[in-house]
Protein backbone atom coordinates (compact mmCIF):
# COMPACT_ATOMS: atom_id res chain seq x y z
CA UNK A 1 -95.13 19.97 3.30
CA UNK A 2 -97.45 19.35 0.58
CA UNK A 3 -99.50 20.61 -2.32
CA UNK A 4 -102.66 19.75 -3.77
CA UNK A 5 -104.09 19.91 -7.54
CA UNK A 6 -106.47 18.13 -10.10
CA UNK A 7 -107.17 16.04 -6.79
CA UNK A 8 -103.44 15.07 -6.62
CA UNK A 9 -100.82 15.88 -3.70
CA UNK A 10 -96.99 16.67 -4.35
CA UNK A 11 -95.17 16.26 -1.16
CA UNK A 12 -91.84 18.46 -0.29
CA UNK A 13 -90.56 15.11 0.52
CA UNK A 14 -87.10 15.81 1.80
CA UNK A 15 -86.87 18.52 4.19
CA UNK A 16 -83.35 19.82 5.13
CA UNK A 17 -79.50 19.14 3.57
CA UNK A 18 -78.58 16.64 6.11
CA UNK A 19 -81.56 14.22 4.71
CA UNK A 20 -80.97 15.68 1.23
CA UNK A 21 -77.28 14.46 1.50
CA UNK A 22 -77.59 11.02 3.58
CA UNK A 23 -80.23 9.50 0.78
CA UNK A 24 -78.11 11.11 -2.30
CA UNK A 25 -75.07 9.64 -1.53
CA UNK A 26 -76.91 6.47 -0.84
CA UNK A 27 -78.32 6.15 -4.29
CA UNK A 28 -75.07 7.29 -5.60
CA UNK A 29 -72.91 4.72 -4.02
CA UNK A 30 -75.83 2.64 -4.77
CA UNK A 31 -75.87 3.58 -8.63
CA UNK A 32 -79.94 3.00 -7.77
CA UNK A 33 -80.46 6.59 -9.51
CA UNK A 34 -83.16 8.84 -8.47
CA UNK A 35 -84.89 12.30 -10.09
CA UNK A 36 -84.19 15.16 -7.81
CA UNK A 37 -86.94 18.69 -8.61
CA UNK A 38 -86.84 21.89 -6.45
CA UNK A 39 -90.34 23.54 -6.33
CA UNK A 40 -91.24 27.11 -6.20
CA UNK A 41 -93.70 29.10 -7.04
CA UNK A 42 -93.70 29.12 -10.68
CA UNK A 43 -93.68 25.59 -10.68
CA UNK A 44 -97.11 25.62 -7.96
CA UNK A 45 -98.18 27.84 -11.07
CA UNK A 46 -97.27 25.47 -13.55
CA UNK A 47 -98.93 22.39 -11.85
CA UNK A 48 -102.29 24.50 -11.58
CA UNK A 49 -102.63 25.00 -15.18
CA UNK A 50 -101.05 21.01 -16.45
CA UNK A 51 -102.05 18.40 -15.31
CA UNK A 52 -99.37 16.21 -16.33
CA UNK A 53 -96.94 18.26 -14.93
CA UNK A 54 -98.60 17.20 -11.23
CA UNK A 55 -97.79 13.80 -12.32
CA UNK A 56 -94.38 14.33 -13.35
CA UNK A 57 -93.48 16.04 -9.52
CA UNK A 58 -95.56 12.89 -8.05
CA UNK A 59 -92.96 11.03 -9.89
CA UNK A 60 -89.83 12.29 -8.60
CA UNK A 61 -87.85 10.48 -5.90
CA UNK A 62 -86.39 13.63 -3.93
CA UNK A 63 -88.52 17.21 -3.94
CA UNK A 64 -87.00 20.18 -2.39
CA UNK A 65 -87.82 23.49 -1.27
CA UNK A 66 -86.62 26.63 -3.34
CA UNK A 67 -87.66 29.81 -2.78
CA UNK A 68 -88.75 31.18 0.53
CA UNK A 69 -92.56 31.44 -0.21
CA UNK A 70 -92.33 27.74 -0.10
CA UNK A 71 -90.10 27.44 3.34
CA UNK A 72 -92.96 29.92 4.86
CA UNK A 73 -95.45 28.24 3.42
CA UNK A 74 -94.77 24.53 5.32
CA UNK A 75 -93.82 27.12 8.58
CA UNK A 76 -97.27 28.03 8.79
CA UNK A 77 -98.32 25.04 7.91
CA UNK A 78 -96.48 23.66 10.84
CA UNK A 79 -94.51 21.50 8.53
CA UNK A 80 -91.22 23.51 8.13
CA UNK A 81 -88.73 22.44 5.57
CA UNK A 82 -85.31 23.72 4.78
CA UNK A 83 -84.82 26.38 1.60
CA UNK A 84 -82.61 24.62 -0.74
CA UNK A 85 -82.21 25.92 -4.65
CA UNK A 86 -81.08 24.31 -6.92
CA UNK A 87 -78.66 27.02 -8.17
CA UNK A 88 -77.15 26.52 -4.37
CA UNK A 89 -77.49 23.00 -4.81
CA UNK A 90 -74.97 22.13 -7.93
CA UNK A 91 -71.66 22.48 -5.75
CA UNK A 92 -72.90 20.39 -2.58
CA UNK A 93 -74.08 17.62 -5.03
CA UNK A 94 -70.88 17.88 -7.01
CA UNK A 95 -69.06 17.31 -3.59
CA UNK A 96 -71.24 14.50 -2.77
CA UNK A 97 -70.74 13.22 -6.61
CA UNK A 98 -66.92 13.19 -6.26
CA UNK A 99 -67.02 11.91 -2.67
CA UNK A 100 -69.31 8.69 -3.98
CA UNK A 101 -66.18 8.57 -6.96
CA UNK A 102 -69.13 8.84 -9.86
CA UNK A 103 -69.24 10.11 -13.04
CA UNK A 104 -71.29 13.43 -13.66
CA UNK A 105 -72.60 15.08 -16.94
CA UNK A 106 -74.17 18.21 -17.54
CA UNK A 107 -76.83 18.78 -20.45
CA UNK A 108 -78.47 21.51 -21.49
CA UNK A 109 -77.63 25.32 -21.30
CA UNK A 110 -75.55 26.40 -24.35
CA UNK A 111 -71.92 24.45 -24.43
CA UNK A 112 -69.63 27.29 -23.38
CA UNK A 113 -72.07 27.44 -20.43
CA UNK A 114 -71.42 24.08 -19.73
CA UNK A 115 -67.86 24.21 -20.35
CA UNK A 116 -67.37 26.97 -18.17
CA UNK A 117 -69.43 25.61 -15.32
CA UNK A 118 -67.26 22.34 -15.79
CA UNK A 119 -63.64 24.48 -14.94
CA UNK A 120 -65.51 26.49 -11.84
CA UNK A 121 -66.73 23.22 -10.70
CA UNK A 122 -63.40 21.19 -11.38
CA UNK A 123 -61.35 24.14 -9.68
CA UNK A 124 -64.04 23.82 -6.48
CA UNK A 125 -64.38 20.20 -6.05
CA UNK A 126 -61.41 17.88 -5.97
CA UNK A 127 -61.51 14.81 -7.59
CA UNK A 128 -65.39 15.61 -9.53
CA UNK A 129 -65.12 13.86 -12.73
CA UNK A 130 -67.24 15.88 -15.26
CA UNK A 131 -66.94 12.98 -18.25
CA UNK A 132 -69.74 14.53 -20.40
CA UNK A 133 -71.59 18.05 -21.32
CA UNK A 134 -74.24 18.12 -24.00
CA UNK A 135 -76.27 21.02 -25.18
CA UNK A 136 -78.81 19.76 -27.02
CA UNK A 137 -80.74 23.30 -27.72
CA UNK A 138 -84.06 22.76 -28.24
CA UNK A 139 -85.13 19.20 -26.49
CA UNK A 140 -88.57 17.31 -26.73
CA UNK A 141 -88.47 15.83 -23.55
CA UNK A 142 -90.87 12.91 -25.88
CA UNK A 143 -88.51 12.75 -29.04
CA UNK A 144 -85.87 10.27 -29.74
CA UNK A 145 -83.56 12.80 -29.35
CA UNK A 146 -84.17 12.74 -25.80
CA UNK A 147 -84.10 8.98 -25.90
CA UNK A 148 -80.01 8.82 -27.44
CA UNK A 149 -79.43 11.40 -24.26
CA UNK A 150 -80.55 9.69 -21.48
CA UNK A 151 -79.31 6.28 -23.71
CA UNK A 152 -75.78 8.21 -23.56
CA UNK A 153 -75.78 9.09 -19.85
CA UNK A 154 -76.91 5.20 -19.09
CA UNK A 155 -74.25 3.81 -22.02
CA UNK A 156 -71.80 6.12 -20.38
CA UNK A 157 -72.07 5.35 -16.72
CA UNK A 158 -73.14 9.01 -15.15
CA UNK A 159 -73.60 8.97 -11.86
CA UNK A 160 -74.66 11.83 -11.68
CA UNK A 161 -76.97 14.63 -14.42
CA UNK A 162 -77.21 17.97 -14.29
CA UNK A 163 -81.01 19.15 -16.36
CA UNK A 164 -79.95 22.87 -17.27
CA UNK A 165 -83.13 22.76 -19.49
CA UNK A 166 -85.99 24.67 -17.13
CA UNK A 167 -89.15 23.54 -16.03
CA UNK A 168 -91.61 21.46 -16.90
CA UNK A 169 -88.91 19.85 -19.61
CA UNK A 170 -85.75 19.09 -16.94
CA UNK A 171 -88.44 17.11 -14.60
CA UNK A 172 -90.27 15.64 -17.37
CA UNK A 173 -86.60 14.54 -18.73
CA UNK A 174 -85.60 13.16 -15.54
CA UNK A 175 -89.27 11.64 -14.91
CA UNK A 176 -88.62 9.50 -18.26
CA UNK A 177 -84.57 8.85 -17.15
CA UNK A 178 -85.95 7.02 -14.15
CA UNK A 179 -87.29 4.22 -16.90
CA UNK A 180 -84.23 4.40 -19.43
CA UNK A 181 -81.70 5.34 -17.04
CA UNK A 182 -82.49 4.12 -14.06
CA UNK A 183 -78.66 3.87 -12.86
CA UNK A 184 -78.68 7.79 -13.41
CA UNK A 185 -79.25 10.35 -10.33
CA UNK A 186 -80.52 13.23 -12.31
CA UNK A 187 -80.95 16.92 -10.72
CA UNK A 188 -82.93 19.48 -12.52
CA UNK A 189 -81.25 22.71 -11.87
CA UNK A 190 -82.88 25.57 -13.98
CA UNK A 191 -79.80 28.41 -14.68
CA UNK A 192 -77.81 27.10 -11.96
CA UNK A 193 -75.13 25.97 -14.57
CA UNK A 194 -75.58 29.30 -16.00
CA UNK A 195 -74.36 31.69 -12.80
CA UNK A 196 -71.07 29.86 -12.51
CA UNK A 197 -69.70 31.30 -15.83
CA UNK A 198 -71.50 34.54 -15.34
CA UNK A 199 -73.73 33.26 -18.35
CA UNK A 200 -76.85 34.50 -16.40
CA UNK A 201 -76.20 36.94 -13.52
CA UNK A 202 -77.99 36.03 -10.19
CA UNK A 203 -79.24 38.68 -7.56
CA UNK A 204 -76.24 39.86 -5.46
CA UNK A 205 -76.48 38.26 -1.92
CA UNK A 206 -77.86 40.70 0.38
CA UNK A 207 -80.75 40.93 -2.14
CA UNK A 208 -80.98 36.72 -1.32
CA UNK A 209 -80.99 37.54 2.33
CA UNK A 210 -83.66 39.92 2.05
CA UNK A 211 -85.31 37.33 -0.05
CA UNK A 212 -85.94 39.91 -2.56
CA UNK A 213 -84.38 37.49 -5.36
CA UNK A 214 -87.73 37.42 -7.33
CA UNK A 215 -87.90 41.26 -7.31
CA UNK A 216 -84.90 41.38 -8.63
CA UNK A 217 -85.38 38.91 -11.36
CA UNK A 218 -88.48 40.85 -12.53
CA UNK A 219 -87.11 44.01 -12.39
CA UNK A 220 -83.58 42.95 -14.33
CA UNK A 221 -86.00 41.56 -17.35
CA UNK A 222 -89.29 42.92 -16.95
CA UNK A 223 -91.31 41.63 -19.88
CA UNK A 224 -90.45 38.27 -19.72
CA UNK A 225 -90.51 37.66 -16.24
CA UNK A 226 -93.00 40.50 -14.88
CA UNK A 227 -96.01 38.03 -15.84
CA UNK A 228 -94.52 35.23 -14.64
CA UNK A 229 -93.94 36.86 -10.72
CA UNK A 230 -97.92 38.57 -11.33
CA UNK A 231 -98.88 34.92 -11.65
CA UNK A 232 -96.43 33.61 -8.65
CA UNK A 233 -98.47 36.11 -6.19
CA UNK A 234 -101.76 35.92 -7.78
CA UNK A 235 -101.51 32.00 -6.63
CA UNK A 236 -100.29 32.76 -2.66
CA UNK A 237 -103.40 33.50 -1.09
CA UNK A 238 -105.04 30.22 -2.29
CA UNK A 239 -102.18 28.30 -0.89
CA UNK A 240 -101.81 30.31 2.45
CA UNK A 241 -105.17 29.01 2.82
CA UNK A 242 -104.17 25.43 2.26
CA UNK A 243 -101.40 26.05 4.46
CA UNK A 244 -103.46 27.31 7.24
CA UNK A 245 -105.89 24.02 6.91
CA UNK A 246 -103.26 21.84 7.37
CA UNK A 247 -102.16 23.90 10.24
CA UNK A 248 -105.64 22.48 11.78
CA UNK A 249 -105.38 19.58 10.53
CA UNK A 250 -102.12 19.19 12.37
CA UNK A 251 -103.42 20.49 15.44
CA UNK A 252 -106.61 18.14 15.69
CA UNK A 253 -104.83 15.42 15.04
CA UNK A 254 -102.70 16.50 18.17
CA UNK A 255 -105.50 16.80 19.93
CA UNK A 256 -107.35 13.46 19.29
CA UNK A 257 -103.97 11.72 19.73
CA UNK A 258 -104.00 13.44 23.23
CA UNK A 259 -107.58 12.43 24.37
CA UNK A 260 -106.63 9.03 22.79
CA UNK A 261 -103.92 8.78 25.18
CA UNK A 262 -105.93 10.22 28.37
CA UNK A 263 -108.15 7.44 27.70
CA UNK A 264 -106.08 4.76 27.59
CA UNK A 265 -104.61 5.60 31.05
CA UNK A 266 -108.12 5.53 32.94
């Protein structure tokens, strides 16, 4: 699946858990690091209005898909990928962190976040190694201060980096880790730190199977979030359309490749 802006594509370049697993561990037993996003609407949002920020998504090594607007999205589009958010993400990587016998650090979030996210996930997954949580609070993702983390993470060995920090700043983080970390496999996660201590409360699961999640969201904390969902739907119909043109695209190239091959038989 992809997505176009400012003349750029971001591709959904990793499309169910299996792959998702097989070229994590690789890079973890590897230590050849990678940058890991999971794109969703608001992010679609956030690359229509910056530039930059369709840069740093070209610049990641593995994008998922989170949220189902995006899994329906590369359906119609006839390029179907697997929904895979990065709040369910943390323990499978964590498993796949512990299984490859690396390090892993968590920063951002607020540090009894992090400290209680380190116990769920130590009680979960035997043998993780959680060697170092850092809340910075507020992070340029440009400043120096950014610079000693990601100097830390290399200094320290991290296999593995949780970005509790939100988007654009986690991907922007990770986008300038690949440079002065480049041993690190970084994973920007949003609040999925956050939900294992009950720090932020997630949408009970049958609202997730109904994938009524984002309803839920807005509803829970209206003026903060209301705009942000207004702006999530206001952007659909220009990418069902997108959607639907790859659809053809897909189809005529089926269709040439099929006269192609009539051809070559007579």
């Amino acid at each position: 699946m992809e997505f176009h802006f400012w003349g750029k594509t971001v591709d959904v370049n990793v499309a169910n858990r299996t792959a998702l697993r097989q070229k994590v561990l690789q890079r973890l037993r590897t230590r050849t690091g990678f940058s890991l996003a999971t794109i969703n609407l608001d992010h679609l949002v956030k690359m229509a209005a910056s530039p930059s920020f369709v840069k740093t998504y070209q610049a990641q090594d593995l994008v998922v898909a989170d949220g189902h607007p995006i899994v329906w999205l590369s359906q119609i589009a006839r390029r179907p990928v697997q929904r895979m958010p990065g709040s369910d993400m943390v323990q499978p990587l964590c498993e796949w962190a512990a299984s490859a016998d690396v390090p892993v650090a968590f920063v951002g979030s607020t540090t009894e976040a992090l400290e209680d996210a380190k116990r769920v996930l130590s009680q979960r997954v035997p043998g993780l190694r959680v060697t170092w949580t850092h809340a910075p609070g507020k992070l340029d993702p440009e400043g120096e201060e950014a610079a000693r983390i990601l100097q830390e993470l290399e200094t320290r060995q991290i296999g593995l980096c949780f970005l509790a920090l939100g988007a654009p700043k986690q991907e922007r983080i990770a986008q300038r880790g690949r440079g002065l970390a480049p041993s690190v496999g970084f994973a920007s996660v949003g609040a999925g730190l956050d939900f294992l201590g009950s720090h932020q409360k997630r949408a009970p699961q049958w609202v997730r199977n109904l994938a009524l999640e984002w309803l839920w969201r807005a509803l829970s904390n209206p003026l903060r979030l209301g705009p942000r969902y207004i702006k999530c739907l206001a952007i659909l119909p220009q990418q069902l359309w997108r959607a639907l043109e790859l659809r053809n695209e897909q189809a005529a190239i089926y269709i040439q490749g099929s006269h192609d091959r009539g051809r070559a038989d007579d």
